[in-house]
N, C-alpha and C. Protein backbone atom coordinates (compact mmCIF):
# COMPACT_ATOMS: atom_id res chain seq x y z
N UNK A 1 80.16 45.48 -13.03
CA UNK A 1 80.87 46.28 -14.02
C UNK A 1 81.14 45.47 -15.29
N UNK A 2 81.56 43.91 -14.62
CA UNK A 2 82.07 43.06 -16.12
C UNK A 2 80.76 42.58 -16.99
N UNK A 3 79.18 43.02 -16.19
CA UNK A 3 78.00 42.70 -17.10
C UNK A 3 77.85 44.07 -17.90
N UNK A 4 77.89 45.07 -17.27
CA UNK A 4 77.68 46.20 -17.89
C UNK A 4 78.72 46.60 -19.27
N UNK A 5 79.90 46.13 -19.35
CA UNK A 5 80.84 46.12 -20.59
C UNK A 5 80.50 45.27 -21.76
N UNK A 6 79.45 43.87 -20.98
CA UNK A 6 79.42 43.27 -22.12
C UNK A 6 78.66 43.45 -23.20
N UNK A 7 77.23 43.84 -21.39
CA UNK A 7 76.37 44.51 -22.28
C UNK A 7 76.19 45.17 -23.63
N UNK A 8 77.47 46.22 -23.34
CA UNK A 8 77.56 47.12 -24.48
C UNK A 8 78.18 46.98 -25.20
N UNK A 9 79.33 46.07 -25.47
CA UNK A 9 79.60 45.32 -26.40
C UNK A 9 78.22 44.78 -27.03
N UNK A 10 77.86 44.04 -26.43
CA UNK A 10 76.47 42.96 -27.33
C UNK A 10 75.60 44.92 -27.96
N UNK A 11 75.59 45.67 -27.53
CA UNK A 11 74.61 46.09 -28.14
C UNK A 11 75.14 46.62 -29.25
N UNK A 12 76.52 47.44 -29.18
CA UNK A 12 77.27 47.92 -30.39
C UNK A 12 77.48 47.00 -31.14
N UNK A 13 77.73 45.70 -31.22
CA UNK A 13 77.90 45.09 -32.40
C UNK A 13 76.71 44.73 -32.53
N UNK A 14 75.11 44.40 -31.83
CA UNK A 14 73.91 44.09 -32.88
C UNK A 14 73.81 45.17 -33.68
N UNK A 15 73.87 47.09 -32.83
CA UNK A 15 73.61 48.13 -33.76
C UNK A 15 74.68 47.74 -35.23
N UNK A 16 76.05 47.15 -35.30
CA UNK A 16 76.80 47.35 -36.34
C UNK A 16 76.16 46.32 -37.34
N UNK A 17 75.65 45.26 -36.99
CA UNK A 17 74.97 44.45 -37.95
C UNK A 17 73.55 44.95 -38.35
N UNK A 18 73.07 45.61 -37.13
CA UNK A 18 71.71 45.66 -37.82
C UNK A 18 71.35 47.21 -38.62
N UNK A 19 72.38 48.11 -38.69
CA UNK A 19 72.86 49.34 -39.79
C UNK A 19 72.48 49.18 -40.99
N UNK A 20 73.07 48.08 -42.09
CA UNK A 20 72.87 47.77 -43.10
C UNK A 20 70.81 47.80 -43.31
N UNK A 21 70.59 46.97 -42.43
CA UNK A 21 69.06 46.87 -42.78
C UNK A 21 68.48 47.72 -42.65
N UNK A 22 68.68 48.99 -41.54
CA UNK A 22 67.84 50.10 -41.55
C UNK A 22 68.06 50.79 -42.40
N UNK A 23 69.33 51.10 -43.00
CA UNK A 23 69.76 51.88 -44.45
C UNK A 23 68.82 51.18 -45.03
N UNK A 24 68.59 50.26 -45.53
CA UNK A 24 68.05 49.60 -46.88
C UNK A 24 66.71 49.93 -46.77
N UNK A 25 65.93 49.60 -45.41
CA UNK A 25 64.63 50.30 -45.18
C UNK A 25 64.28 51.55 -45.55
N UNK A 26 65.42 52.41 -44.81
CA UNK A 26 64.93 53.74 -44.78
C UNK A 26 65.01 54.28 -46.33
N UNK A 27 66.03 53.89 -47.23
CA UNK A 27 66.30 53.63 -48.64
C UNK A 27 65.26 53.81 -49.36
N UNK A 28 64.62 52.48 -48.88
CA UNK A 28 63.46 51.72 -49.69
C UNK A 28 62.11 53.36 -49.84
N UNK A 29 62.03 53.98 -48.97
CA UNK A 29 60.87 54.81 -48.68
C UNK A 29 61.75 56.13 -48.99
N UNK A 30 62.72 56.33 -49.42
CA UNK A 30 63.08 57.65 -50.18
C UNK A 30 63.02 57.56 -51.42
N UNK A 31 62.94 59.17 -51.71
CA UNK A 31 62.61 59.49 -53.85
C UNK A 31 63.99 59.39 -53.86
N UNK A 32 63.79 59.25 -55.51
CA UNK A 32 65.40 59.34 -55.98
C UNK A 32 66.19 60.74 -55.96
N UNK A 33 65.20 61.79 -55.55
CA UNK A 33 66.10 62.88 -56.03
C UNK A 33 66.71 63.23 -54.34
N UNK A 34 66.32 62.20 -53.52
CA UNK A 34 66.72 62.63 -51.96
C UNK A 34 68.23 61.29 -51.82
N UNK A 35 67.55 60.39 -52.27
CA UNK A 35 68.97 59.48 -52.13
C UNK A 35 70.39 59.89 -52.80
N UNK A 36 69.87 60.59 -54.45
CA UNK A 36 71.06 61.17 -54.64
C UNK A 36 71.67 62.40 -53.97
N UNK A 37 70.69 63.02 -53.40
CA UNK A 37 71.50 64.41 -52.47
C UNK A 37 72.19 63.97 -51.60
N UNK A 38 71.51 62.77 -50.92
CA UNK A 38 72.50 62.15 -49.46
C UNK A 38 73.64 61.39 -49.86
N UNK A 39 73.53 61.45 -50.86
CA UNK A 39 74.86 60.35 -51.13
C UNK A 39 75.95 61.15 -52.56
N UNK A 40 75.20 61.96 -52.40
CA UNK A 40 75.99 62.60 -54.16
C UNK A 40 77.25 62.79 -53.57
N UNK A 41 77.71 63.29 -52.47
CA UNK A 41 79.30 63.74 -51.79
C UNK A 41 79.86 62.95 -51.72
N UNK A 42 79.64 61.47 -51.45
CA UNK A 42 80.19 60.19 -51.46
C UNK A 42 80.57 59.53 -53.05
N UNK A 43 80.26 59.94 -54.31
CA UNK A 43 80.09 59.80 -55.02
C UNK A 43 81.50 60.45 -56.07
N UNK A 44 81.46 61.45 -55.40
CA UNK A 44 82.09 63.01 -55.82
C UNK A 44 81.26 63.86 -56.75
N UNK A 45 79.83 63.75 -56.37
CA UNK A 45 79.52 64.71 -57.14
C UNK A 45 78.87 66.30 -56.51
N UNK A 46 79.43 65.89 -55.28
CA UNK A 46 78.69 67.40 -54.34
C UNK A 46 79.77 67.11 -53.44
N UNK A 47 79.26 68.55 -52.61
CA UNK A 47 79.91 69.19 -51.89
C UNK A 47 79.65 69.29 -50.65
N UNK A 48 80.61 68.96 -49.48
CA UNK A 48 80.45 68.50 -48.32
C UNK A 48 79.95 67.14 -47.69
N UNK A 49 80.05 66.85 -46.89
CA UNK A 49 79.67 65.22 -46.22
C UNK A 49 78.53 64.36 -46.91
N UNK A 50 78.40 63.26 -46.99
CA UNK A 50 77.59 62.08 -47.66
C UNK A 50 76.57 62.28 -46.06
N UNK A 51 75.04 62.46 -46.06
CA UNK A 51 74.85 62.00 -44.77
C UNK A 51 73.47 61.21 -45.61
N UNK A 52 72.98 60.58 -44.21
CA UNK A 52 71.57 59.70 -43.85
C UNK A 52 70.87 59.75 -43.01
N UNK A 53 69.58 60.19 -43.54
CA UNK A 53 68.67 60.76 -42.45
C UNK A 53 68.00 59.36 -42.50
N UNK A 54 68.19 58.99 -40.61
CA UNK A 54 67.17 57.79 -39.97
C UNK A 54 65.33 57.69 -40.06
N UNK A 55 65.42 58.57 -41.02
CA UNK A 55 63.72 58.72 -41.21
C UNK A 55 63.39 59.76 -42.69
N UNK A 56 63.10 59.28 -43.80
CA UNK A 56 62.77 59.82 -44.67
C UNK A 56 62.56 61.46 -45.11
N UNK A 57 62.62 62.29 -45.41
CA UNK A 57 62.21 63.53 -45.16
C UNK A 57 60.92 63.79 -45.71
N UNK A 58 60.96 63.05 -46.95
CA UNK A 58 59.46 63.09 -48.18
C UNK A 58 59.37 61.43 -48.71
N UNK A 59 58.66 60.82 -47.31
CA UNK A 59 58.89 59.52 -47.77
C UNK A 59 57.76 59.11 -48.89
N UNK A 60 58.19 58.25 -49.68
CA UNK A 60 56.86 57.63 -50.77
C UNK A 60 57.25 56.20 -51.03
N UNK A 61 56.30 55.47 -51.68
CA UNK A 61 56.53 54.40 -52.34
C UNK A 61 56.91 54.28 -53.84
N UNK A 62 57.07 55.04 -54.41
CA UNK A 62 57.88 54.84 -56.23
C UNK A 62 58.60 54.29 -56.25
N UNK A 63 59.58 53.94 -54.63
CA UNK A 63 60.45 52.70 -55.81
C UNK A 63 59.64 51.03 -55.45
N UNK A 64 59.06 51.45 -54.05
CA UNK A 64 58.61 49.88 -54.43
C UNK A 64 57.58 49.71 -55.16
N UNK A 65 57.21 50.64 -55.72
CA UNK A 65 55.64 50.25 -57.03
C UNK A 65 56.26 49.94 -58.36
N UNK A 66 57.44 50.83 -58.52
CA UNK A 66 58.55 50.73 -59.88
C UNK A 66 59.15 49.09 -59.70
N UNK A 67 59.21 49.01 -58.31
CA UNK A 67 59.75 47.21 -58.23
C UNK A 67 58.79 46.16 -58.20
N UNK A 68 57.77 46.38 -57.90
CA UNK A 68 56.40 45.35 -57.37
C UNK A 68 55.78 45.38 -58.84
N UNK A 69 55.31 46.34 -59.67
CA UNK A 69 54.63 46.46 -61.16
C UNK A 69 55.41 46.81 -62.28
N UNK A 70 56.23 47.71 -62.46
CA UNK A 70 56.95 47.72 -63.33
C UNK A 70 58.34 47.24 -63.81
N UNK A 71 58.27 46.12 -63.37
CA UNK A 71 59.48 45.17 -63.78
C UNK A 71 59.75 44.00 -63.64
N UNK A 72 58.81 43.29 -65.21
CA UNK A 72 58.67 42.10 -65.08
C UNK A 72 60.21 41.10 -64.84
N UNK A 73 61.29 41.76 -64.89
CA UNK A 73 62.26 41.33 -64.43
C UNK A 73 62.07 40.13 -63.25
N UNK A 74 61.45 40.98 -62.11
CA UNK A 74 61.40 40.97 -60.78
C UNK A 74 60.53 39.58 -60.62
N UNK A 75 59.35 39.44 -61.20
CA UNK A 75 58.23 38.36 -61.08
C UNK A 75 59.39 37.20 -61.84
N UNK A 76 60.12 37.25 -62.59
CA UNK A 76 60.59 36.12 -63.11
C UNK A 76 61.46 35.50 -62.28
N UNK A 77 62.59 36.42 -61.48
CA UNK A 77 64.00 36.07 -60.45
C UNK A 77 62.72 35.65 -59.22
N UNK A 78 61.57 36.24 -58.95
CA UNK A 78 61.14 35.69 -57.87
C UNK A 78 60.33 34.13 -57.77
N UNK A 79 59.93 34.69 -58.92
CA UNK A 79 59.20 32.63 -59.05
C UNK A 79 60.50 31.76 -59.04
N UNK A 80 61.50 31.90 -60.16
CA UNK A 80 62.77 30.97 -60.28
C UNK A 80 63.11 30.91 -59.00
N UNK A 81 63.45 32.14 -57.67
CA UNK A 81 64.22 31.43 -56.42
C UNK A 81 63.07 30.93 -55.81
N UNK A 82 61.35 30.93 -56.05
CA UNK A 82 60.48 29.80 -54.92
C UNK A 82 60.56 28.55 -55.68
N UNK A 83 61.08 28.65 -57.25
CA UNK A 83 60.88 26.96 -57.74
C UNK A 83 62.06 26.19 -57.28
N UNK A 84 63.59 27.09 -57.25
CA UNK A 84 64.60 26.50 -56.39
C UNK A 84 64.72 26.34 -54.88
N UNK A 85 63.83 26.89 -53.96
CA UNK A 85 63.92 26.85 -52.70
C UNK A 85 63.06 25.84 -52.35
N UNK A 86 61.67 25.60 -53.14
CA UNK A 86 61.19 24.23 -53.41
C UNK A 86 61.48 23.02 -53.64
N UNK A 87 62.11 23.01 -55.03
CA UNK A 87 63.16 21.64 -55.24
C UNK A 87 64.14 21.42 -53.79
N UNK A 88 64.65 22.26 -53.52
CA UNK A 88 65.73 22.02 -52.41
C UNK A 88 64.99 21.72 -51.28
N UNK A 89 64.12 21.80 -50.76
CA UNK A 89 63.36 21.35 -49.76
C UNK A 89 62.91 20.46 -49.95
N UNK A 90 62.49 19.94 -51.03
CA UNK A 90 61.66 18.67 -51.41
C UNK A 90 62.74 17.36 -51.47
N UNK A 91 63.96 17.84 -51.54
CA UNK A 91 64.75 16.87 -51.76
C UNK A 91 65.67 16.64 -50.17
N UNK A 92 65.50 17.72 -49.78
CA UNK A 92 66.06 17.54 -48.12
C UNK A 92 64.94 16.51 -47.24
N UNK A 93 63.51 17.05 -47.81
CA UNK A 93 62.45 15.79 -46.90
C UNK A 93 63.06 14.48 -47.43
N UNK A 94 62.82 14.46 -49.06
CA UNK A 94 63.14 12.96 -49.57
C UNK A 94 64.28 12.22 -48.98
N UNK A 95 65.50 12.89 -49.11
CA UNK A 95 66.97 12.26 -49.00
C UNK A 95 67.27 13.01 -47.64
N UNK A 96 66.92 13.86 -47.09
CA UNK A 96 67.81 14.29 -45.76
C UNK A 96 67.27 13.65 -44.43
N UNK A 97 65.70 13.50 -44.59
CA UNK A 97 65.02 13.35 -43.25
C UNK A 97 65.39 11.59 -43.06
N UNK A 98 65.19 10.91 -44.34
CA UNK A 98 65.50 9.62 -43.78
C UNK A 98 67.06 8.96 -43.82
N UNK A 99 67.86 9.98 -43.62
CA UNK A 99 69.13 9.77 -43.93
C UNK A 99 69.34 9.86 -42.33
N UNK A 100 68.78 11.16 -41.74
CA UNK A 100 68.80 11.45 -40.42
C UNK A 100 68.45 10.45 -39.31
N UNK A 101 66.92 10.31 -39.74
CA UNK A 101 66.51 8.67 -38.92
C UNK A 101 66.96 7.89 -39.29
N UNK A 102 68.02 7.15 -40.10
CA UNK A 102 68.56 6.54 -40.10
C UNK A 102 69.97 5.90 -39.31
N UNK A 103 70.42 7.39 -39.40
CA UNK A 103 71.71 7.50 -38.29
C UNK A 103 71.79 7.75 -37.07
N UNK A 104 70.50 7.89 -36.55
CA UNK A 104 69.80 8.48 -35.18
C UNK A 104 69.64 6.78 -34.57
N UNK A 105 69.34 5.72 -35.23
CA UNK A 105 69.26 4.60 -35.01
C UNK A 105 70.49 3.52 -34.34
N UNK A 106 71.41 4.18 -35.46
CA UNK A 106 72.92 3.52 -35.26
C UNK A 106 73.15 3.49 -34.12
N UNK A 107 74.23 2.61 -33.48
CA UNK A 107 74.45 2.36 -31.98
C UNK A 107 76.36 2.05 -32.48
N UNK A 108 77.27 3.55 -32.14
CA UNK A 108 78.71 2.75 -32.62
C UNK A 108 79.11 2.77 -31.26
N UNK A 109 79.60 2.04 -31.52
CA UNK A 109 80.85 1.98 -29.86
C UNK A 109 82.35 2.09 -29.85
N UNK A 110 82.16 2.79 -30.86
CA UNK A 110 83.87 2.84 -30.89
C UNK A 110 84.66 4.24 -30.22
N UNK A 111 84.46 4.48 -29.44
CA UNK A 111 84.38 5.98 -28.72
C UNK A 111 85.58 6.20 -28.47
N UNK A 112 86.72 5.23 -28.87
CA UNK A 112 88.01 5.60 -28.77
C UNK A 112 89.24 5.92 -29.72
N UNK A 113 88.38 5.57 -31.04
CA UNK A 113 89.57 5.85 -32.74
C UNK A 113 88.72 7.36 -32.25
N UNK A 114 90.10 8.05 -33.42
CA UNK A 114 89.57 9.31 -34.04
C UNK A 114 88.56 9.66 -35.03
N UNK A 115 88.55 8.52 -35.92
CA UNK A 115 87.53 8.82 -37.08
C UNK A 115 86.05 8.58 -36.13
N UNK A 116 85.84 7.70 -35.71
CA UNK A 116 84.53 7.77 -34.72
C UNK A 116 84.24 9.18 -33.77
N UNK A 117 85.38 9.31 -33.27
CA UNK A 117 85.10 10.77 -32.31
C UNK A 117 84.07 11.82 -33.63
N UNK A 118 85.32 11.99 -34.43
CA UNK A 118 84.67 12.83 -35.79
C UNK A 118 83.21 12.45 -36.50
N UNK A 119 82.98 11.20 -36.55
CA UNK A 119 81.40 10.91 -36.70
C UNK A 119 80.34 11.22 -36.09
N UNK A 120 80.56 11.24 -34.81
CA UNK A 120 80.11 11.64 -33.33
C UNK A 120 79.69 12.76 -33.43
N UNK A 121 80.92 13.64 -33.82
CA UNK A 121 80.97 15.30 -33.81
C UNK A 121 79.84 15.69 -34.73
N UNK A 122 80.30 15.35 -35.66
CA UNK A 122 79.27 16.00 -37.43
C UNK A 122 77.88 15.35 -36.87
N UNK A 123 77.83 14.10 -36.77
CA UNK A 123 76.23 13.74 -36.60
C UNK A 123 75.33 13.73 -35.14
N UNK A 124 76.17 14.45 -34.46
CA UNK A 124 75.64 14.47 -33.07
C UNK A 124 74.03 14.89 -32.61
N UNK A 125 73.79 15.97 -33.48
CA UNK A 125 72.59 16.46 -33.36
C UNK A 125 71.57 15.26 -33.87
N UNK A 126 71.87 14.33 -34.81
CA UNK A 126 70.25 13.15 -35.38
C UNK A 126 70.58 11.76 -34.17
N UNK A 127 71.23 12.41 -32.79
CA UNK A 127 71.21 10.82 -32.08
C UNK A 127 70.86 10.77 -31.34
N UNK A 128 69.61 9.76 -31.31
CA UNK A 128 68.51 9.64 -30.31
C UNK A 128 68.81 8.35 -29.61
N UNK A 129 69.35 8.16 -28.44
CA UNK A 129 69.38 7.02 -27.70
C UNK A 129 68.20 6.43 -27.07
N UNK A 130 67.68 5.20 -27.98
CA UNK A 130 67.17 4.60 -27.23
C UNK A 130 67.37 3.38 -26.61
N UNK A 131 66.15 3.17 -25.31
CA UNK A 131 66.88 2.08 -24.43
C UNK A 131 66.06 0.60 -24.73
């Protein structure tokens, strides 16, 4: 009984996280004149309930062709976050990886102050004991 509760716990909260993304999907493949009907009540501009249909009614691609070709906006924010996700990686190999083998090396023995426990803690994952 106490697997079967948790179960469903674990599944209601993946469905509550994973909501957002199917909206955005299902989003992505509606016209504009269907997103504003489903949502115009939420808005206040219509009448009766805001709803969302889990599957398109007249699905198309216009908005992702309006996003993919017509908006050089888009090509500019996307190169700038691969030239920053680049730099930042390039500098985690340079300065992170040998920072790591470095401390993976260390041998402390002080296993009884607090500030050592806390060193322990944070760098636990780069320590490779060897014999």
């Amino acid at each position: 009984m106490k697997r079967i509760i948790i179960t469903c716990i674990l599944i209601l909260t993946a469905g509550l996280c994973l909501a957002p993304v199917l909206f955005l999907l299902v989003g992505t493949f509606m016209g504009n004149h269907e997103i504003y009907t489903c949502i115009a009540p939420a808005l206040g501009k219509g009448d009766g309930p805001a709803i969302w249909h889990l599957l398109p009614q007249y699905p198309t691609l216009q908005n992702v062709v309006g996003l993919l070709f017509d908006s050089p906006e888009y090509f500019q924010m996307f190169w700038n976050s691969i030239f920053y996700t680049g730099a930042i990686l390039a500098g985690q190999m340079l300065f992170g990886m040998p920072e790591a083998w470095g401390l993976s090396l260390q041998k402390l023995n002080c296993y009884a102050s607090t500030s050592c426990r806390s060193y322990n803690f944070r760098y636990s994952p780069f320590w490779a004991r060897s014999s």
